[in-house]
PDB file of N, CA and C in Angstrom:
ATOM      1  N   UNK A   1       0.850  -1.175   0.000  1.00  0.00           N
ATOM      2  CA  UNK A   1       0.000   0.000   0.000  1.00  0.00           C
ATOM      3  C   UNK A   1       0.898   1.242   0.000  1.00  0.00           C
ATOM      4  N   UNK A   2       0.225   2.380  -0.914  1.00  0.00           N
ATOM      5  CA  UNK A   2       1.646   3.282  -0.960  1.00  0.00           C
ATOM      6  C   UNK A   2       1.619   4.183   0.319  1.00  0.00           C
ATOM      7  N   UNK A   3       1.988   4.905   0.943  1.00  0.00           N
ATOM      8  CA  UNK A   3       2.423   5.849   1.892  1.00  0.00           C
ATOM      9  C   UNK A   3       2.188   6.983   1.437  1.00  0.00           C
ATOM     10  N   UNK A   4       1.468   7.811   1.994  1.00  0.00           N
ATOM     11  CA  UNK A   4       1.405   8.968   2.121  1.00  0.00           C
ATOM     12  C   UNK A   4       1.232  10.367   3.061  1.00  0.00           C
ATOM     13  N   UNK A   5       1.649  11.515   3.269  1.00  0.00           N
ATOM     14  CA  UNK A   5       1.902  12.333   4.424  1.00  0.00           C
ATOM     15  C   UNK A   5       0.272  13.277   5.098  1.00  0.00           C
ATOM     16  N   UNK A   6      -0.353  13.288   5.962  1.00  0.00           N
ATOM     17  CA  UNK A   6      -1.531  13.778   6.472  1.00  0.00           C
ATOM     18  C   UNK A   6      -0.683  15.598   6.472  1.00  0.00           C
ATOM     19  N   UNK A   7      -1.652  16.270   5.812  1.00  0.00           N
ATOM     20  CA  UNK A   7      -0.957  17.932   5.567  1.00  0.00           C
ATOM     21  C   UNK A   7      -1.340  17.887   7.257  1.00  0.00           C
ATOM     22  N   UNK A   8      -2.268  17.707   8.221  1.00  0.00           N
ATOM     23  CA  UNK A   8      -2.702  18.133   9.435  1.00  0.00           C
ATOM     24  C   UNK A   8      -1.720  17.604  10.017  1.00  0.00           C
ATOM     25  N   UNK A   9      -1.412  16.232  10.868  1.00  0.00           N
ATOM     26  CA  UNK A   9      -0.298  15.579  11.533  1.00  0.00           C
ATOM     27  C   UNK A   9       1.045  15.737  10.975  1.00  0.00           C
ATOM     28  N   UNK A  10       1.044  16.039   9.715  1.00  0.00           N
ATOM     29  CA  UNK A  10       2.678  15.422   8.904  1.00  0.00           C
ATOM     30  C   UNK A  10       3.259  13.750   9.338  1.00  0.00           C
ATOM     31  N   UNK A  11       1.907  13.307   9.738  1.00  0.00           N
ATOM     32  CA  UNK A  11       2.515  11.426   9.941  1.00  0.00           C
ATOM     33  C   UNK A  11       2.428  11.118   8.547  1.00  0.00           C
ATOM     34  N   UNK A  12       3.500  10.502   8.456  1.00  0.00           N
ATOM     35  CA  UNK A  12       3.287   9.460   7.280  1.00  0.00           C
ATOM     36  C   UNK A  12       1.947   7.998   7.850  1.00  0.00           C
ATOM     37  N   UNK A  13       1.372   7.523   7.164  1.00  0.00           N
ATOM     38  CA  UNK A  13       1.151   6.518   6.958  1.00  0.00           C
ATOM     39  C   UNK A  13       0.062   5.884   5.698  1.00  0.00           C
ATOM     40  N   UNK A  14      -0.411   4.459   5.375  1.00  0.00           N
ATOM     41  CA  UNK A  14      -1.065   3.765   4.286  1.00  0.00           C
ATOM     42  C   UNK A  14      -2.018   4.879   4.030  1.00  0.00           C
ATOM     43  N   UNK A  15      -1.951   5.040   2.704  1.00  0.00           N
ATOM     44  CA  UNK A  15      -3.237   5.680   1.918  1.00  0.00           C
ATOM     45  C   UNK A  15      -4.455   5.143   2.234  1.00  0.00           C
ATOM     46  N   UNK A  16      -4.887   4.085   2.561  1.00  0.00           N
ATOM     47  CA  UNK A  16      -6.119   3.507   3.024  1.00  0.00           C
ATOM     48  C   UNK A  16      -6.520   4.229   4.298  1.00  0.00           C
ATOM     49  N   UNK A  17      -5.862   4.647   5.040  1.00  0.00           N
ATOM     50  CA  UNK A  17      -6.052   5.479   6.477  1.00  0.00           C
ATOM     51  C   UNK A  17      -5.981   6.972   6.465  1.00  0.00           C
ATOM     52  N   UNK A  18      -6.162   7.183   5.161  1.00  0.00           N
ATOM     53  CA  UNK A  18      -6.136   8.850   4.771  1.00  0.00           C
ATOM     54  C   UNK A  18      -6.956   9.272   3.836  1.00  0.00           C
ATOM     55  N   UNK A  19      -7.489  10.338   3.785  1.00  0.00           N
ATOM     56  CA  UNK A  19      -8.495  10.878   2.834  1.00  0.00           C
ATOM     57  C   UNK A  19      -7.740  11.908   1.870  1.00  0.00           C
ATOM     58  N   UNK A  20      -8.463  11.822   1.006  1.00  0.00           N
ATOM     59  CA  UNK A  20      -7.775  12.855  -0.229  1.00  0.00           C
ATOM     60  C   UNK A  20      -8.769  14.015  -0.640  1.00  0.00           C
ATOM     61  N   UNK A  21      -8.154  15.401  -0.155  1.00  0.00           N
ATOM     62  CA  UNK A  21      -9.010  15.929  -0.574  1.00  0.00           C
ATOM     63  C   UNK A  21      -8.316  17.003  -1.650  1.00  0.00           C
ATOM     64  N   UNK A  22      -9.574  17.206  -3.188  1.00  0.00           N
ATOM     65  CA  UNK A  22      -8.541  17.703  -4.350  1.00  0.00           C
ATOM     66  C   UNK A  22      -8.976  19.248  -4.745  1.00  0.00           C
ATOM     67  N   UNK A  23      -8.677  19.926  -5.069  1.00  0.00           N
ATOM     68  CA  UNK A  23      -8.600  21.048  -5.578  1.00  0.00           C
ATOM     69  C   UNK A  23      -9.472  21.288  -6.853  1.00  0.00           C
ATOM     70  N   UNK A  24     -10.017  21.641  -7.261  1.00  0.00           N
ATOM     71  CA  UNK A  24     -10.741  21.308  -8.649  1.00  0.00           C
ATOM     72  C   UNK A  24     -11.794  22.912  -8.910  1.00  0.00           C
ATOM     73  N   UNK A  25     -11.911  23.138 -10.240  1.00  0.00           N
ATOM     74  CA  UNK A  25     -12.866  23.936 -10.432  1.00  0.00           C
ATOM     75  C   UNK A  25     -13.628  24.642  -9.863  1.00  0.00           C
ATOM     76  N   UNK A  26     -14.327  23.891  -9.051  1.00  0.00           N
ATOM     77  CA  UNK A  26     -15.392  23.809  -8.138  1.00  0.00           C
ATOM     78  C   UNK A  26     -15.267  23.991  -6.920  1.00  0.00           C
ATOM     79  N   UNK A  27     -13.974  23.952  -6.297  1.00  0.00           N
ATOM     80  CA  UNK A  27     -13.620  23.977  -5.289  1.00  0.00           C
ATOM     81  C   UNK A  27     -13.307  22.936  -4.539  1.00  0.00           C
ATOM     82  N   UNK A  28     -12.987  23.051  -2.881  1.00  0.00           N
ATOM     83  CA  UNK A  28     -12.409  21.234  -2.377  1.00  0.00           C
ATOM     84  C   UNK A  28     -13.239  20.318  -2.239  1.00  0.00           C
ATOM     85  N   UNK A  29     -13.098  19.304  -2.985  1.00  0.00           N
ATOM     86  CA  UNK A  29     -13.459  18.334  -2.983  1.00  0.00           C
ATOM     87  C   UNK A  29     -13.238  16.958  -2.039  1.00  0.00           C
ATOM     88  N   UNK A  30     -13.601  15.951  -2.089  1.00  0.00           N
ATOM     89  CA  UNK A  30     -13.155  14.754  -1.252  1.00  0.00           C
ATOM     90  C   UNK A  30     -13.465  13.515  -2.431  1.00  0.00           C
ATOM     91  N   UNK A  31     -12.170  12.430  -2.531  1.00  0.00           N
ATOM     92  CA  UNK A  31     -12.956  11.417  -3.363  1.00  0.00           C
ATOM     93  C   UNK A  31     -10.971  11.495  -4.007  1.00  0.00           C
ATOM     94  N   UNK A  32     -11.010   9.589  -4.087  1.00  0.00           N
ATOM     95  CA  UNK A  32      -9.336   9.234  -4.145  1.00  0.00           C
ATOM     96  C   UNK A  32      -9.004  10.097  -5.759  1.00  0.00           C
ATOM     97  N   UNK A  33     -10.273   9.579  -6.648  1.00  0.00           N
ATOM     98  CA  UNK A  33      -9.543   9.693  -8.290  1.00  0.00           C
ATOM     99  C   UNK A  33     -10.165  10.949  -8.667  1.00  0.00           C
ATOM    100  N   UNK A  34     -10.398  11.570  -7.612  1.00  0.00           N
ATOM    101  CA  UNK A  34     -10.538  13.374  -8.044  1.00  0.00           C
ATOM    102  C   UNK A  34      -9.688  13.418  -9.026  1.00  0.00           C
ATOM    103  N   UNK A  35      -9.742  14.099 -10.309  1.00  0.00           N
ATOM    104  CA  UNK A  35      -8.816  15.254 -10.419  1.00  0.00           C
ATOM    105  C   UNK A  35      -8.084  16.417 -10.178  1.00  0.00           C
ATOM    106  N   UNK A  36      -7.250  16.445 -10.283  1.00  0.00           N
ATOM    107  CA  UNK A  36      -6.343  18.345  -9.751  1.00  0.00           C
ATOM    108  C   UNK A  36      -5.954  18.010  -8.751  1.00  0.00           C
ATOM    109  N   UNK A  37      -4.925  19.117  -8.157  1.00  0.00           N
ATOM    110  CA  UNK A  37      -4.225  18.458  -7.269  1.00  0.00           C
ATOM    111  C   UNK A  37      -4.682  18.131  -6.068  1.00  0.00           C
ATOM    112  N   UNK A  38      -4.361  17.068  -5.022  1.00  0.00           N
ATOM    113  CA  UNK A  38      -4.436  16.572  -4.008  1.00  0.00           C
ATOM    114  C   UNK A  38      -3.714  17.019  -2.597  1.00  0.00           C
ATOM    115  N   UNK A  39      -4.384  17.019  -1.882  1.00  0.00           N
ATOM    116  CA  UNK A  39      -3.980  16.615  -0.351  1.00  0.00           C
ATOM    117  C   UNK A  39      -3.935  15.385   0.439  1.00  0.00           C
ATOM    118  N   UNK A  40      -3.512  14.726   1.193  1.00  0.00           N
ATOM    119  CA  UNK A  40      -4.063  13.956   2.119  1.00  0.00           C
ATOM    120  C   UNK A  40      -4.055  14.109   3.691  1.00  0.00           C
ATOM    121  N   UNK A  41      -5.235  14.001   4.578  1.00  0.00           N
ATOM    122  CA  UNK A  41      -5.628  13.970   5.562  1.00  0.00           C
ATOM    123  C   UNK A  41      -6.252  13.400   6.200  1.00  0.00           C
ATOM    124  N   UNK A  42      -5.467  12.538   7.520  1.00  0.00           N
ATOM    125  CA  UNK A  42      -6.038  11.465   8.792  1.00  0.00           C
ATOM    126  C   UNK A  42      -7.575  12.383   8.930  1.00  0.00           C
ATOM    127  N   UNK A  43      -9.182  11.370   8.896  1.00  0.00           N
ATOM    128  CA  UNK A  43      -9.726  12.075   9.670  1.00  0.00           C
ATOM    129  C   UNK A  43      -9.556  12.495  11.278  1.00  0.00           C
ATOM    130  N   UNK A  44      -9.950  13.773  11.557  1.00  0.00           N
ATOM    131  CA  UNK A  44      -9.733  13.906  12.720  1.00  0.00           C
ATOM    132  C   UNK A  44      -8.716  15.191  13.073  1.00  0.00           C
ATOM    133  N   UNK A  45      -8.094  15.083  11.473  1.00  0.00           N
ATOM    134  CA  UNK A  45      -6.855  16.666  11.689  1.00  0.00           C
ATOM    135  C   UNK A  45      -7.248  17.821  10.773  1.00  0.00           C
ATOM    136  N   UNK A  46      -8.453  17.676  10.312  1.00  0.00           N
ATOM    137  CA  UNK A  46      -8.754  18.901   9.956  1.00  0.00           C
ATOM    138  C   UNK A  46      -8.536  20.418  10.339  1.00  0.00           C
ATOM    139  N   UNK A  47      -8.936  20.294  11.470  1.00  0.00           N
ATOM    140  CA  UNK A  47      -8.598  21.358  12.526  1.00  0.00           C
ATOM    141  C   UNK A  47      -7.005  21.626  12.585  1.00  0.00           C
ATOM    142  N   UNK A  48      -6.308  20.865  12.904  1.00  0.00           N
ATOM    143  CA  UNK A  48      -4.912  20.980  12.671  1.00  0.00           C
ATOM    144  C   UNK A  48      -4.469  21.640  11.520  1.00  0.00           C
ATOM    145  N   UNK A  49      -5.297  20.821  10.607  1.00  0.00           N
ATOM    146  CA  UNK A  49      -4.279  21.654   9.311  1.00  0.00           C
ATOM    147  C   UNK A  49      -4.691  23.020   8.830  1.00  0.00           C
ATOM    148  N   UNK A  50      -6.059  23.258   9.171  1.00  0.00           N
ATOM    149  CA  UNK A  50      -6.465  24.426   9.257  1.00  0.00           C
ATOM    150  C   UNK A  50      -5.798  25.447   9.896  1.00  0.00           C
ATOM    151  N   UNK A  51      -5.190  24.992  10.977  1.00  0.00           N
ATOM    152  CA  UNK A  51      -4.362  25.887  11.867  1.00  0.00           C
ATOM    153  C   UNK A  51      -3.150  26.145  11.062  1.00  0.00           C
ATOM    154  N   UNK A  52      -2.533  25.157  10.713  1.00  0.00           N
ATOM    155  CA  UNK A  52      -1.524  25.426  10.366  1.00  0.00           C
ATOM    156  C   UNK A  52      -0.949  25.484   8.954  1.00  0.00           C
ATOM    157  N   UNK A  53      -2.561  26.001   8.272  1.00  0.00           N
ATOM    158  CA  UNK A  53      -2.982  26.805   6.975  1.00  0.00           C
ATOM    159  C   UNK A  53      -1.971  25.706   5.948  1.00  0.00           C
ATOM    160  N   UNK A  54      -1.953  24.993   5.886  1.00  0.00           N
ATOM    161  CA  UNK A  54      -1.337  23.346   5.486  1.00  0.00           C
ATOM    162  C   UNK A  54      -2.281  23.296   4.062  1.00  0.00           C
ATOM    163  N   UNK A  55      -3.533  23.374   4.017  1.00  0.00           N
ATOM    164  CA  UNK A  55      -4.381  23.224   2.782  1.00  0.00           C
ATOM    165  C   UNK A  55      -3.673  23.762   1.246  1.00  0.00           C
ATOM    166  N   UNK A  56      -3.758  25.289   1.747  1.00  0.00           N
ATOM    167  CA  UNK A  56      -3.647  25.980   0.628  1.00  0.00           C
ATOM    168  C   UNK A  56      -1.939  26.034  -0.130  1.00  0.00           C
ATOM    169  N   UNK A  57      -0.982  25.187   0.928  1.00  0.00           N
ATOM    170  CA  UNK A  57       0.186  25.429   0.502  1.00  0.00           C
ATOM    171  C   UNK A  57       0.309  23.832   0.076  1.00  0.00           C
ATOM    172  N   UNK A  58      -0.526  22.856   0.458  1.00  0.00           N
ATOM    173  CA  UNK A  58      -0.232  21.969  -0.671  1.00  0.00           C
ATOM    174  C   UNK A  58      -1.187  21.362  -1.578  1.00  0.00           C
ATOM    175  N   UNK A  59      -1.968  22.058  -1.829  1.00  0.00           N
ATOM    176  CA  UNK A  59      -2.444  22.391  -2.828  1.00  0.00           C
ATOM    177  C   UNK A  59      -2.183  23.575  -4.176  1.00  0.00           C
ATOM    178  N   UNK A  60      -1.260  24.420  -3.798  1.00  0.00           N
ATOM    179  CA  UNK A  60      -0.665  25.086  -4.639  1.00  0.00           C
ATOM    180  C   UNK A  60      -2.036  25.834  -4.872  1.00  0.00           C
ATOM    181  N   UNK A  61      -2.587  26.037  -3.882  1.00  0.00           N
ATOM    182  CA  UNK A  61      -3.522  27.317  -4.587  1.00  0.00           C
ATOM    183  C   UNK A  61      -4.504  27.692  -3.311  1.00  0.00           C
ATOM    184  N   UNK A  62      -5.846  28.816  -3.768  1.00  0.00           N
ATOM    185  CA  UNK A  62      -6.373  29.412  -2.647  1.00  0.00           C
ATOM    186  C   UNK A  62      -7.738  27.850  -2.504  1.00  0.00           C
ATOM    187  N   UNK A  63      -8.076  27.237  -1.381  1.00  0.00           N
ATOM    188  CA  UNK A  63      -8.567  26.166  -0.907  1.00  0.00           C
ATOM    189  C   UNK A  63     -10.436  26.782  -1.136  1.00  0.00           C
ATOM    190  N   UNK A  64     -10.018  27.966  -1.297  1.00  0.00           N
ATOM    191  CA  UNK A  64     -11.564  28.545  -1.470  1.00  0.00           C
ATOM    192  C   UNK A  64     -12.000  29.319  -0.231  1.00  0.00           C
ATOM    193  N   UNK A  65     -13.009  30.142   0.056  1.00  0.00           N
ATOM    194  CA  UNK A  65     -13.765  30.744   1.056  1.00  0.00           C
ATOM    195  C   UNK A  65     -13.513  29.207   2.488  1.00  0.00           C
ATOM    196  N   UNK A  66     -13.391  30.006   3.449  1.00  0.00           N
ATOM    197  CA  UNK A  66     -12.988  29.510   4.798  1.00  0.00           C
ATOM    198  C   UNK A  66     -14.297  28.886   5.357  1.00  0.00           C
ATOM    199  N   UNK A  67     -15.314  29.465   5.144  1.00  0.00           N
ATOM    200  CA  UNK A  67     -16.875  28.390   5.774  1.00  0.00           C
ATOM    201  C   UNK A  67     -16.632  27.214   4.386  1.00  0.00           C
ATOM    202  N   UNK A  68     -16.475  27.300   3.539  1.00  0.00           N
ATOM    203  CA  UNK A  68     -16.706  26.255   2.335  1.00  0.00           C
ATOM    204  C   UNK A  68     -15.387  24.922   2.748  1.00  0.00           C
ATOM    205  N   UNK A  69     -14.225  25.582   3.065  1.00  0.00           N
ATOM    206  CA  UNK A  69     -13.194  24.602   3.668  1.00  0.00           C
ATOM    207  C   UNK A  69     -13.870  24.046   5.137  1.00  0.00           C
ATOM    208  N   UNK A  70     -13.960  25.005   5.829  1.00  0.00           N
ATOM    209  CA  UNK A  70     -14.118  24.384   7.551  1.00  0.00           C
ATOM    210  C   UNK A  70     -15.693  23.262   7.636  1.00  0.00           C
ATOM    211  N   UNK A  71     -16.594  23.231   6.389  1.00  0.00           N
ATOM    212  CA  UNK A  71     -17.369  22.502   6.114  1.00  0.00           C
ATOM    213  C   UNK A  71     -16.997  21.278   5.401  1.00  0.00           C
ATOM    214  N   UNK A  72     -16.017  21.070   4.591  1.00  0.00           N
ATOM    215  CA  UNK A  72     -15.403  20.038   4.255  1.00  0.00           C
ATOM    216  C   UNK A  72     -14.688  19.443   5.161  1.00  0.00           C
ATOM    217  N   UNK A  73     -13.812  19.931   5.773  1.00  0.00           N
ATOM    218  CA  UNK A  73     -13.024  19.601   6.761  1.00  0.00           C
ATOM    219  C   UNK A  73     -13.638  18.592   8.288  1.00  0.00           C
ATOM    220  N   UNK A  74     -15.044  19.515   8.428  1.00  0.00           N
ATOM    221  CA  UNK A  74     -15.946  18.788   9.516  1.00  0.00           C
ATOM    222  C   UNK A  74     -15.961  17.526   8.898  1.00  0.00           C
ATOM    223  N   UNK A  75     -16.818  17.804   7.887  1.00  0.00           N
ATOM    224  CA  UNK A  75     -17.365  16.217   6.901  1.00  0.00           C
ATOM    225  C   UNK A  75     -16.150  15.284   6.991  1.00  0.00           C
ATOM    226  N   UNK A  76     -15.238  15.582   6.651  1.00  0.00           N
ATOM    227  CA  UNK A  76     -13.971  14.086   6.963  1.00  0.00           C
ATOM    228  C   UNK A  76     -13.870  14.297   8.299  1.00  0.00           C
ATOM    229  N   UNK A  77     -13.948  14.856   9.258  1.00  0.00           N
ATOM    230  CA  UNK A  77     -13.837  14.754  10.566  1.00  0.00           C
ATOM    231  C   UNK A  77     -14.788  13.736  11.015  1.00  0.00           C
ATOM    232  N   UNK A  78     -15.900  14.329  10.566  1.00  0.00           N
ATOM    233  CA  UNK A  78     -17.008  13.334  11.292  1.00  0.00           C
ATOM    234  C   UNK A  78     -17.113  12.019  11.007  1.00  0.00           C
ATOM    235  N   UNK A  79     -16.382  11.205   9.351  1.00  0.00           N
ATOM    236  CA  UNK A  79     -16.617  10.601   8.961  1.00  0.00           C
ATOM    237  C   UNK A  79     -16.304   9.283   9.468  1.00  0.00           C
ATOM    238  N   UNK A  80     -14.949   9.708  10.685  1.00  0.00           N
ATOM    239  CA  UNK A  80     -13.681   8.668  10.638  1.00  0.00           C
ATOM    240  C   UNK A  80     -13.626   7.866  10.230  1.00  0.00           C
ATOM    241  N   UNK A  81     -13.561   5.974  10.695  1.00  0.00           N
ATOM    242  CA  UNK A  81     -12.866   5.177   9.706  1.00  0.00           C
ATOM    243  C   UNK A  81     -13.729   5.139   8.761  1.00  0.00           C
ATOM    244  N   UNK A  82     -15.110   6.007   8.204  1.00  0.00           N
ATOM    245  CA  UNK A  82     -15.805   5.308   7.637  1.00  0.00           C
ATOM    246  C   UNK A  82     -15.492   5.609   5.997  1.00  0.00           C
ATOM    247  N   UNK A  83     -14.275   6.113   5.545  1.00  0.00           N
ATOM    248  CA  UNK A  83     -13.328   7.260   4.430  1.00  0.00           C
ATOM    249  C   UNK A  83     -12.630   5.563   4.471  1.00  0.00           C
ATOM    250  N   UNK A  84     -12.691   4.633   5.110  1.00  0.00           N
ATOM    251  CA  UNK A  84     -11.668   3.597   4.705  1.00  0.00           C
ATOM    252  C   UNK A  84     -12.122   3.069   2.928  1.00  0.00           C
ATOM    253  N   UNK A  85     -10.935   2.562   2.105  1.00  0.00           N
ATOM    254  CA  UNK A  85     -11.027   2.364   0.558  1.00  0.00           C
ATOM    255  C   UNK A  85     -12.206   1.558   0.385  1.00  0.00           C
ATOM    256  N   UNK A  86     -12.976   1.483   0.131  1.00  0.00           N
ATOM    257  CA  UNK A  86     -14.514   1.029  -0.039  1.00  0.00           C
ATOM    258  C   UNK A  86     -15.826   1.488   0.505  1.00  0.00           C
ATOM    259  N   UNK A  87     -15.294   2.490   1.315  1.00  0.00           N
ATOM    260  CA  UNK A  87     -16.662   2.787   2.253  1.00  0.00           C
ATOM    261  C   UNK A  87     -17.181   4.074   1.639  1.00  0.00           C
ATOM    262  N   UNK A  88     -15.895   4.619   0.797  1.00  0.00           N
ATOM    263  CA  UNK A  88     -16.396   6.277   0.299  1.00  0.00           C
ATOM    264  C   UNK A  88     -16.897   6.376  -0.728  1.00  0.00           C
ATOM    265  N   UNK A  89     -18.085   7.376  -0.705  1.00  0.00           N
ATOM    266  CA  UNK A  89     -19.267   7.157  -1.518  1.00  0.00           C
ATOM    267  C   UNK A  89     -18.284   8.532  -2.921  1.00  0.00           C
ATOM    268  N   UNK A  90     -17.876   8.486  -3.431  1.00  0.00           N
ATOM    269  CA  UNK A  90     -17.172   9.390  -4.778  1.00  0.00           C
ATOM    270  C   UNK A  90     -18.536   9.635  -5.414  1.00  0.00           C
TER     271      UNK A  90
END
């Protein structure tokens, strides 16, 4: 399983235990084969990475209006393991 870094914790660990959330047109999204660029984040560190404004710098761009992020951000919060690779509804 490949490895990847949570922008909120900076833990590494399995992509299966992390959510991807992507950058797109439309604004942030959630869902693995998004297009545009990606993040990944443990549920649960939203808040973290929010703090430590982590979104918009790896994403290479503005994450969108701050209620439109801190509403995405809840949503994988609340979701926990349930973002595991089969459970997420794309």
């Amino acid at each position: 399983m490949p490895i990847r870094t949570c922008v909120g914790c900076r833990r590494a660990d399995d992509q299966a235990a992390l959510v991807r959330l992507a950058l797109t047109a439309d604004g942030l999204v959630v869902g693995r084969t998004t297009p545009g660029r990606g993040a990944w984040l443990h549920p649960g560190c939203g808040q973290l990475a929010l703090r430590r404004r982590a979104l918009g710098r790896a994403l290479r761009g503005d994450p969108g209006p701050a209620e439109a992020v801190a509403a995405v951000l809840a949503r994988v919060d609340a979701g926990g393991s349930a973002w595991a690779i089969g459970a997420e509804s794309e």
